[in-house]
PDB file of N, CA and C in Angstrom:
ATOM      1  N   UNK A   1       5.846 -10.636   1.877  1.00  0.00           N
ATOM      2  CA  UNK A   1       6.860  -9.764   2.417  1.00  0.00           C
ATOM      3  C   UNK A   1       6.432  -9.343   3.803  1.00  0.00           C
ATOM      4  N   UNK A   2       7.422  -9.675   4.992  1.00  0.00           N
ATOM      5  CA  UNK A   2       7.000  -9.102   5.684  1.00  0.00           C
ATOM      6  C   UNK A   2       8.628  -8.765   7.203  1.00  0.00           C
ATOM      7  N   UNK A   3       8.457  -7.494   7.443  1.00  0.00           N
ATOM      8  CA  UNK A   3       9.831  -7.475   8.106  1.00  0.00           C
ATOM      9  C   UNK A   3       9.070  -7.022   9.391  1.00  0.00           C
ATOM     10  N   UNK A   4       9.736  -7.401  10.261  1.00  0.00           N
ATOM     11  CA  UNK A   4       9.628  -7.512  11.606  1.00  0.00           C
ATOM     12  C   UNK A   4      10.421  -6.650  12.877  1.00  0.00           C
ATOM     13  N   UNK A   5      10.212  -5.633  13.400  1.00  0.00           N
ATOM     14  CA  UNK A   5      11.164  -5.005  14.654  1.00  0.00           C
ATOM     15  C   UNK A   5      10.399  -5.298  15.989  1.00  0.00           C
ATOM     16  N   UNK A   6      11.287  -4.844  17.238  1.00  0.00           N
ATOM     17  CA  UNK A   6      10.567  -5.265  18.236  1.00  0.00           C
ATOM     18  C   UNK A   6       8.935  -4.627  18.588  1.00  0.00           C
ATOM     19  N   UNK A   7       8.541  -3.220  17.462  1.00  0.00           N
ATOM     20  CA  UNK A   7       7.304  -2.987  17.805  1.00  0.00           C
ATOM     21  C   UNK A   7       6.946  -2.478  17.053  1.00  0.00           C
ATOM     22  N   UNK A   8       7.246  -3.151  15.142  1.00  0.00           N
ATOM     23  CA  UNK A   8       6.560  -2.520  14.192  1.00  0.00           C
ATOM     24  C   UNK A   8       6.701  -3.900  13.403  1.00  0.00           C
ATOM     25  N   UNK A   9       5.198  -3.841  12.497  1.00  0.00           N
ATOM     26  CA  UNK A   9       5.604  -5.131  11.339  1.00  0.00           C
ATOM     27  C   UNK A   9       5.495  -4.705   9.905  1.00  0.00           C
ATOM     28  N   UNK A  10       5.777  -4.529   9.107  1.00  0.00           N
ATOM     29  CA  UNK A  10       6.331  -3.621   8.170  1.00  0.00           C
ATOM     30  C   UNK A  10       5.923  -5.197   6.996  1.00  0.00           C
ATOM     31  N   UNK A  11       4.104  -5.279   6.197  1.00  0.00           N
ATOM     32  CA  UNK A  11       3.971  -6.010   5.471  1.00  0.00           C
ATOM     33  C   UNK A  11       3.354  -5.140   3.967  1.00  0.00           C
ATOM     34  N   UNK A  12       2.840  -6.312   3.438  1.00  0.00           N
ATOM     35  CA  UNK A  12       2.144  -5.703   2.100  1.00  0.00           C
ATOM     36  C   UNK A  12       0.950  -5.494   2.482  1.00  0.00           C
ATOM     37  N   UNK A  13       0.083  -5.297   1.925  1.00  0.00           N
ATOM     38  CA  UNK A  13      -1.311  -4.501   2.273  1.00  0.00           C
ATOM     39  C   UNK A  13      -1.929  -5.949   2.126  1.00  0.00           C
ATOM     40  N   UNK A  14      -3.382  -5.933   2.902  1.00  0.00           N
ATOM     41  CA  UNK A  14      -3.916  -7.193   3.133  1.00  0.00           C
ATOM     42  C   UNK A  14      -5.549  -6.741   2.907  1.00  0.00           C
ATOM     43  N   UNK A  15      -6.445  -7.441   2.271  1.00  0.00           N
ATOM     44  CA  UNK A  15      -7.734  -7.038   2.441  1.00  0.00           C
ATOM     45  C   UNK A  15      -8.322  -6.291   2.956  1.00  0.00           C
ATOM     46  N   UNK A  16      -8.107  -6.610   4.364  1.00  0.00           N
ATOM     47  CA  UNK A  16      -8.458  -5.621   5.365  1.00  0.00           C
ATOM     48  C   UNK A  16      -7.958  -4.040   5.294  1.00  0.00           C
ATOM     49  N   UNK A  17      -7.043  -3.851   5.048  1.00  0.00           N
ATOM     50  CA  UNK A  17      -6.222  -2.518   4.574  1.00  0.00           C
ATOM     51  C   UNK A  17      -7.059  -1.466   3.106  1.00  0.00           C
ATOM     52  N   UNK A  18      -8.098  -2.043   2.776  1.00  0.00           N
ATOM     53  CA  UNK A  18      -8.490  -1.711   1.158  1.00  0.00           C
ATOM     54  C   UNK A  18      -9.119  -0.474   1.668  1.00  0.00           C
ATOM     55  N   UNK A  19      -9.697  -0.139   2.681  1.00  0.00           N
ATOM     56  CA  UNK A  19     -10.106   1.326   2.792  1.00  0.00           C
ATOM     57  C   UNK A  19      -9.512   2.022   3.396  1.00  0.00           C
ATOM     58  N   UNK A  20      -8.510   2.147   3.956  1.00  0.00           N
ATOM     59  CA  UNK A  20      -7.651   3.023   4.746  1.00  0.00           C
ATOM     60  C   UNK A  20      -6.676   3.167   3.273  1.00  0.00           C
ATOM     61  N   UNK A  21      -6.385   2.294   2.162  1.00  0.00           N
ATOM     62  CA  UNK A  21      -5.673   2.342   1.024  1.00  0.00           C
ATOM     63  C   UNK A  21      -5.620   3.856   0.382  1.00  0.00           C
ATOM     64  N   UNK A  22      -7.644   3.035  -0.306  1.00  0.00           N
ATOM     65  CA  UNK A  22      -7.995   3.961  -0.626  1.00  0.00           C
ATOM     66  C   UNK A  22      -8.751   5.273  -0.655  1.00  0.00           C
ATOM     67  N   UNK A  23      -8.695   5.416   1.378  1.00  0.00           N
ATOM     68  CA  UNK A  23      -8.834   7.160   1.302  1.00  0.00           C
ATOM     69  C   UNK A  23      -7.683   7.897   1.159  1.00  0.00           C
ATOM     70  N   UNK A  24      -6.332   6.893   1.552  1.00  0.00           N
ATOM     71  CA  UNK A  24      -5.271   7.774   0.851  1.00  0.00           C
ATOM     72  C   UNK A  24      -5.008   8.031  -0.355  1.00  0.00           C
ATOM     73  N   UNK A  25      -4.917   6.876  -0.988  1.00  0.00           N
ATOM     74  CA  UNK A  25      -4.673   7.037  -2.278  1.00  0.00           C
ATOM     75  C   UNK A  25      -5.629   8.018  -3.594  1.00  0.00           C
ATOM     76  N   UNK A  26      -6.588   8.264  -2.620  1.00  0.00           N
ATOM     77  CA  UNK A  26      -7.818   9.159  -3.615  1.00  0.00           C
ATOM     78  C   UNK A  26      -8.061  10.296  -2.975  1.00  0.00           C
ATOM     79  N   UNK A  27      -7.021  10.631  -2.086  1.00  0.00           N
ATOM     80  CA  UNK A  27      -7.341  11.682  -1.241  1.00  0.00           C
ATOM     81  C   UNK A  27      -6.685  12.964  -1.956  1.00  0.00           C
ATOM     82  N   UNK A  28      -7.641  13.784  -2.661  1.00  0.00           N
ATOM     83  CA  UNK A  28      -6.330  14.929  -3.678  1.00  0.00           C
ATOM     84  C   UNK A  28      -5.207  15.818  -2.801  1.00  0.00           C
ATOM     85  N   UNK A  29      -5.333  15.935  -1.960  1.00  0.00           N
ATOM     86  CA  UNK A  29      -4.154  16.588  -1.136  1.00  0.00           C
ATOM     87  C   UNK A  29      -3.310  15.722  -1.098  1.00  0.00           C
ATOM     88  N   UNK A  30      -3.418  14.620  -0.462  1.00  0.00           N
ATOM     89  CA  UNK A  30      -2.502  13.394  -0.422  1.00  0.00           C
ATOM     90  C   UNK A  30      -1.630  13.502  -2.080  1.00  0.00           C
ATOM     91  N   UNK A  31      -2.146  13.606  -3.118  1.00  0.00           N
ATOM     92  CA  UNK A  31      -1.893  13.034  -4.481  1.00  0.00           C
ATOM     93  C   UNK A  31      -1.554  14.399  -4.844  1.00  0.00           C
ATOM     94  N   UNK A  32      -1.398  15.414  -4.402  1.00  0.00           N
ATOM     95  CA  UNK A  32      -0.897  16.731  -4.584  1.00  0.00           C
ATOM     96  C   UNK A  32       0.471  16.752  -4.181  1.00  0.00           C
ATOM     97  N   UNK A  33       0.932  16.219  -3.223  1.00  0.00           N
ATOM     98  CA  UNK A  33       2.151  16.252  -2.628  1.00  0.00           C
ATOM     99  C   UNK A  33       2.837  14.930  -2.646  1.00  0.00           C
ATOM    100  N   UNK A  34       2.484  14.059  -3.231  1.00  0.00           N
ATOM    101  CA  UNK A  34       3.088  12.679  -3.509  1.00  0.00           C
ATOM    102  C   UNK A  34       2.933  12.348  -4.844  1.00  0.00           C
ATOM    103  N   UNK A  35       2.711  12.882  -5.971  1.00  0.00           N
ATOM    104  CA  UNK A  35       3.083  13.193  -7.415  1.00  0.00           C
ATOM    105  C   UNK A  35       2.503  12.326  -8.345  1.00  0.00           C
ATOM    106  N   UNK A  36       1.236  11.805  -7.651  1.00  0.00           N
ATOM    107  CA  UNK A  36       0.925  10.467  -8.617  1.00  0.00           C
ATOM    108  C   UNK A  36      -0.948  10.850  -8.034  1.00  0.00           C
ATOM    109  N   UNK A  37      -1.919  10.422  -9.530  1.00  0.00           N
ATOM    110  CA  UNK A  37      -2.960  10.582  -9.583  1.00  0.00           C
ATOM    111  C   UNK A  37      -3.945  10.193  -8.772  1.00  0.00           C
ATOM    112  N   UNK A  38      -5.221  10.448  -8.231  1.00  0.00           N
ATOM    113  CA  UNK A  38      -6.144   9.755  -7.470  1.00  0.00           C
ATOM    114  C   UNK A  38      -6.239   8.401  -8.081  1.00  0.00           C
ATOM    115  N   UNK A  39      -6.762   7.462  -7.502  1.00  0.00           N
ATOM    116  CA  UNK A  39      -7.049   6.337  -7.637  1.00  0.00           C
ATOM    117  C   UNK A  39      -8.422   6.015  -7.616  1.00  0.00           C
ATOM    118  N   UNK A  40      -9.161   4.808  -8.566  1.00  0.00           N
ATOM    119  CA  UNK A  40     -10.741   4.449  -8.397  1.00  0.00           C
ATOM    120  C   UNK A  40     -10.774   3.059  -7.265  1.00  0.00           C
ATOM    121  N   UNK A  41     -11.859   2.955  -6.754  1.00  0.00           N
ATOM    122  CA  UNK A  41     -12.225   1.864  -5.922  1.00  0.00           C
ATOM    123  C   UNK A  41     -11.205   0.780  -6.401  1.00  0.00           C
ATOM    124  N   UNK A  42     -11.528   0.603  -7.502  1.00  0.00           N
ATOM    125  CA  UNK A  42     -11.331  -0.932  -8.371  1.00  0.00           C
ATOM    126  C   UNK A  42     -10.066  -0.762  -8.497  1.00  0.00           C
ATOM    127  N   UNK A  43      -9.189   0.144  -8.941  1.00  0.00           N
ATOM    128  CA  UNK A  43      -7.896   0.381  -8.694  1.00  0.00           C
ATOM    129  C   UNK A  43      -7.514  -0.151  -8.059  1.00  0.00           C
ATOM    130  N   UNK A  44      -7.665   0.514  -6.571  1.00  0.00           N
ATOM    131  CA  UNK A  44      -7.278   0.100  -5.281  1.00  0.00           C
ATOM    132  C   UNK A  44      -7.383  -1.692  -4.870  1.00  0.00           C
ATOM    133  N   UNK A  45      -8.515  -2.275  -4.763  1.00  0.00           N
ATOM    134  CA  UNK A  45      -9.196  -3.207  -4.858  1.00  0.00           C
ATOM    135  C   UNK A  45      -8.158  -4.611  -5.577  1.00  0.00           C
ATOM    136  N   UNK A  46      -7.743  -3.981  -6.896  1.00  0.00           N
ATOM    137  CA  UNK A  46      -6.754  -4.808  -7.880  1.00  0.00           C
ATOM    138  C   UNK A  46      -5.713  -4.654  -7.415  1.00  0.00           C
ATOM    139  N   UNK A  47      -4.908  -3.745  -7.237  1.00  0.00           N
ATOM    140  CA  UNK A  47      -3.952  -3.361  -6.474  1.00  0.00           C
ATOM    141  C   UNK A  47      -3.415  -4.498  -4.980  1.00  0.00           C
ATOM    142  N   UNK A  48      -4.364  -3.963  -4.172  1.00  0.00           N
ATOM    143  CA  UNK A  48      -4.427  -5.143  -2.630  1.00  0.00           C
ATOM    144  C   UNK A  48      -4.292  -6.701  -3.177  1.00  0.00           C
ATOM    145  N   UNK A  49      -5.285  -7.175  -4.264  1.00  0.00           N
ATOM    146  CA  UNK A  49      -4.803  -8.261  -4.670  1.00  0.00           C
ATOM    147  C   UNK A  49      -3.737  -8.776  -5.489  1.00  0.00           C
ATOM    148  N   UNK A  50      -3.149  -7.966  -6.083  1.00  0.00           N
ATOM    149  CA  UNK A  50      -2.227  -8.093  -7.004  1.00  0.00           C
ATOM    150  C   UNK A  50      -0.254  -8.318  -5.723  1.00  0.00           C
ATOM    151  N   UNK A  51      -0.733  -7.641  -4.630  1.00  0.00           N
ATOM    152  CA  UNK A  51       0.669  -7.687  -4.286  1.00  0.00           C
ATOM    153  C   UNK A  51       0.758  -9.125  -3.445  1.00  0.00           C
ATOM    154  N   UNK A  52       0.135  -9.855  -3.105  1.00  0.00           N
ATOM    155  CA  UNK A  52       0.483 -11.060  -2.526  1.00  0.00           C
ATOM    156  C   UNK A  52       1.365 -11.556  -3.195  1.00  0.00           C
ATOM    157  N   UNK A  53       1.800 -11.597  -4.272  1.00  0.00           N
ATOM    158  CA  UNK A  53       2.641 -12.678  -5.590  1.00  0.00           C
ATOM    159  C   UNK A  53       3.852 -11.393  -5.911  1.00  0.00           C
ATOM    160  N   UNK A  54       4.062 -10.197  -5.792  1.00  0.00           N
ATOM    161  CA  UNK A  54       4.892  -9.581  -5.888  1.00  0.00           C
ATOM    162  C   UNK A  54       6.393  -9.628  -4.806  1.00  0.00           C
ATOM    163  N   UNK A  55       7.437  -9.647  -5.495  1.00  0.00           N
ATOM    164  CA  UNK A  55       8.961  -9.582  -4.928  1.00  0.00           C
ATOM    165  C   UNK A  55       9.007  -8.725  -4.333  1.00  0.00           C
ATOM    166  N   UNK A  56       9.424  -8.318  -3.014  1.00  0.00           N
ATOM    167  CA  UNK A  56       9.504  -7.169  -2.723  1.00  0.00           C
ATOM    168  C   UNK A  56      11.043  -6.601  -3.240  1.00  0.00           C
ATOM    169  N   UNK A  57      11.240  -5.309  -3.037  1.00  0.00           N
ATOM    170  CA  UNK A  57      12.704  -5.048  -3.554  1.00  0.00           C
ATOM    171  C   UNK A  57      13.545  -5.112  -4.662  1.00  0.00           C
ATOM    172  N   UNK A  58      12.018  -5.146  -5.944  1.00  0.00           N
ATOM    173  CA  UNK A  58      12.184  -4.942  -7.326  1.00  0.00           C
ATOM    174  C   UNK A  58      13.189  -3.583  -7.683  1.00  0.00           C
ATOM    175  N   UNK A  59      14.393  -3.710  -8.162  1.00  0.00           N
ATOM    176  CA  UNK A  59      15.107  -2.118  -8.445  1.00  0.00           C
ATOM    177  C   UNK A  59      13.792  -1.552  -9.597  1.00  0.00           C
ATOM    178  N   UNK A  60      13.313  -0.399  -9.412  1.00  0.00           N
ATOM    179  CA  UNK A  60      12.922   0.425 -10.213  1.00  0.00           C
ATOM    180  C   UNK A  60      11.134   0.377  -9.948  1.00  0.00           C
ATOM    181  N   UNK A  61      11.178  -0.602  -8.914  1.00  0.00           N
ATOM    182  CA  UNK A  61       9.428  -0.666  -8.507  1.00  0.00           C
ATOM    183  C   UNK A  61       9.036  -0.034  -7.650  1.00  0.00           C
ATOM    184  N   UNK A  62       8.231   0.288  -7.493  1.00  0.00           N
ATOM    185  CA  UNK A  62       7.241   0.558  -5.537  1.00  0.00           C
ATOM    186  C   UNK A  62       6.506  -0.270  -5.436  1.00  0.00           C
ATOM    187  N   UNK A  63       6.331   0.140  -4.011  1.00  0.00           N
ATOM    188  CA  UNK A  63       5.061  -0.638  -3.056  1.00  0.00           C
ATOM    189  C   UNK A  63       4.734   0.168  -1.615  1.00  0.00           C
ATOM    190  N   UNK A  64       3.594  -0.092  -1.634  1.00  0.00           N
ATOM    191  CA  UNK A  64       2.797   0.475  -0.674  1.00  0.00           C
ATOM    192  C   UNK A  64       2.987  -0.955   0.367  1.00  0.00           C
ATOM    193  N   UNK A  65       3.230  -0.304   1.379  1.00  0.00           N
ATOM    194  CA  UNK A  65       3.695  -1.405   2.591  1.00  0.00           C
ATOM    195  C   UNK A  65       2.458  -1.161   3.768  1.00  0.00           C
ATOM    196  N   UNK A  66       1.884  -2.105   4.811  1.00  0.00           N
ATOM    197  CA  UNK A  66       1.269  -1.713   5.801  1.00  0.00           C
ATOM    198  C   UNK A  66       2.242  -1.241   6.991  1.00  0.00           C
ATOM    199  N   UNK A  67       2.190  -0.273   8.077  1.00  0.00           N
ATOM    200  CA  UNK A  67       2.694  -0.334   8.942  1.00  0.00           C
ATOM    201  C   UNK A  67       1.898  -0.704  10.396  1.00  0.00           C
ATOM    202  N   UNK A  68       1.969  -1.715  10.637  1.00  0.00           N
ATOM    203  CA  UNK A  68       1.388  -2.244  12.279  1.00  0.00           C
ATOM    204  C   UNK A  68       2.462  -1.821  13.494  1.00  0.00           C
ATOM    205  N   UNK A  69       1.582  -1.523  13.946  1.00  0.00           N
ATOM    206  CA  UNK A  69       2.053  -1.388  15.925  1.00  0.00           C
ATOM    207  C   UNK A  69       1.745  -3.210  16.564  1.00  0.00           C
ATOM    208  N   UNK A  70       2.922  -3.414  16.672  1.00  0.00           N
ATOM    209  CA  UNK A  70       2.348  -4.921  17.378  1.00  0.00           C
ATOM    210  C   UNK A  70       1.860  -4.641  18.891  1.00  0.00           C
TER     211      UNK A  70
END
């Protein structure tokens, strides 16, 4: 998945993304105000690999998207 504007690229999370993931995702303030639990390393980790093969635009799913500045 990946969408494209003239100065944003709007993909799925990529390897490289696994620690910026998960200081959000385990960050308890973050998970205080976005309604869903901290996350473990390995979580995260499974997660990053798991979305390469995922549809984007499943009705009733999420996804954590990267946002780039091109």
């Amino acid at each position: 998945m990946q969408l494209e504007t003239e100065r944003l690229l709007l993909r799925y999370l990529r390897p490289g993304d696994l620690e910026d993931f998960f200081a959000f995702r385990s960050d308890l303030e973050v998970c205080r105000y976005q309604g869903y639990d901290p996350i473990t390393r390995e979580q995260a980790v499974e997660y990053v690999e798991f979305l390469p093969g995922k549809e984007f635009g499943t009705a009733g799913e999420w996804a954590q998207i990267g946002v780039e500045e091109k």
